[in-house]
Protein backbone atom coordinates (compact mmCIF):
# COMPACT_ATOMS: atom_id res chain seq x y z
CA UNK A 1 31.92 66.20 98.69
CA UNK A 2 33.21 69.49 97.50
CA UNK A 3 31.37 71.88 95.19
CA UNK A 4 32.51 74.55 93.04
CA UNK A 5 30.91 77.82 92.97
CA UNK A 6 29.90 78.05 89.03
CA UNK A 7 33.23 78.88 87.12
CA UNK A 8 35.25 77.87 89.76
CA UNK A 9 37.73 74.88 90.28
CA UNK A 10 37.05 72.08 91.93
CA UNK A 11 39.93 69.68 94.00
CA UNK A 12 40.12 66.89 92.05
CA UNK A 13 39.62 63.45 93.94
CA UNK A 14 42.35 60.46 94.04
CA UNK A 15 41.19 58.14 91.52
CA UNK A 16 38.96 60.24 89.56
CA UNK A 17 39.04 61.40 86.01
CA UNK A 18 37.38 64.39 84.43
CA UNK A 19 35.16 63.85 81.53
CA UNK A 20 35.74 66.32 78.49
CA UNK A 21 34.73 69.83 78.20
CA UNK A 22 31.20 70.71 76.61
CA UNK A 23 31.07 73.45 73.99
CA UNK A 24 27.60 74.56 73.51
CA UNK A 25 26.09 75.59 70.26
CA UNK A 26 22.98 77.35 68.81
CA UNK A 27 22.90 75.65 65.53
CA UNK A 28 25.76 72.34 66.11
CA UNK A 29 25.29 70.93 62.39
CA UNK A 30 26.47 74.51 60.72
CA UNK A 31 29.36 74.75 63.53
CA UNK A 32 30.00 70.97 62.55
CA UNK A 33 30.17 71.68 59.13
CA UNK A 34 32.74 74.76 59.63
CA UNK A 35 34.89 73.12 62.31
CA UNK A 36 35.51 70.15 59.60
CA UNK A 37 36.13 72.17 56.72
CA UNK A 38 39.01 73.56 59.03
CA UNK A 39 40.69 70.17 59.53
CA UNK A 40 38.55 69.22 63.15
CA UNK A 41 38.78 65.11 63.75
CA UNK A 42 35.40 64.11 64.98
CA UNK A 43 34.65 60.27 66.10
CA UNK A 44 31.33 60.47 64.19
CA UNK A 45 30.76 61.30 60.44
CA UNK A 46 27.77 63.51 61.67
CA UNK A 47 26.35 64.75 64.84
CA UNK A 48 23.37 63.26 66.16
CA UNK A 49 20.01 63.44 67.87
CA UNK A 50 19.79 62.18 71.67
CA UNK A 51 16.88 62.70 74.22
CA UNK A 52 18.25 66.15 75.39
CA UNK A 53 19.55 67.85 72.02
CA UNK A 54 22.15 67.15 69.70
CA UNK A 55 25.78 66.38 70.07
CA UNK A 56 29.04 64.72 69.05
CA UNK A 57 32.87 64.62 70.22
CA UNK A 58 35.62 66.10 68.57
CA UNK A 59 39.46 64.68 68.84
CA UNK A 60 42.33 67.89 69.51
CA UNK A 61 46.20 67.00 67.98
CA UNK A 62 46.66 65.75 71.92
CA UNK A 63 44.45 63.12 71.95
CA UNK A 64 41.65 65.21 74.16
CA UNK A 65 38.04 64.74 73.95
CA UNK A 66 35.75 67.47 73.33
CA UNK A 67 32.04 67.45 73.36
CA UNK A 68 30.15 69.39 71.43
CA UNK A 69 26.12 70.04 71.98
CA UNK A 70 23.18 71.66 71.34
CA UNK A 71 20.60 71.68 73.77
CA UNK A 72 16.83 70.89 72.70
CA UNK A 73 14.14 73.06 71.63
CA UNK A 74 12.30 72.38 74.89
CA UNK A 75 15.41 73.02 77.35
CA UNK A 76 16.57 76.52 75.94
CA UNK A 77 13.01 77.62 76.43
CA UNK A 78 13.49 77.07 79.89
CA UNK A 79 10.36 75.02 80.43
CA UNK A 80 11.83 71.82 80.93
């Protein structure tokens, strides 16, 4: 198994597919809020609350998945 050094690229593996690209935010539901007044397709009507923070996936003109987050109150403390 190869790892990447953090920012680095990793060799992709036959048969493998890479999952979308996470955007992180400080405050997701005003960034939400901007991004679609600007014309941003989103696969949700809202963001929403998971175990780990908030989050929902936007849709570029290609096709591409992105994921948007915000990471719980708890984790960007850094005590969890």
């Amino acid at each position: 198994m190869t790892v990447a050094a953090s920012g680095q690229p990793v060799e992709r593996q036959p048969g493998t597919t890479p999952g979308p690209p996470f955007l992180e935010s400080d405050d997701l539901r005003a960034d939400f809020k901007v991004l679609r007044d600007r014309g941003v397709t989103f696969d949700q009507p809202e963001p929403e609350d998971y175990g780990f923070g908030v989050r929902i996936e936007a849709v570029d003109p290609d096709g591409n998945r992105i994921s948007l987050r915000q990471r719980a109150a708890w984790q960007s403390r850094g005590d969890g």
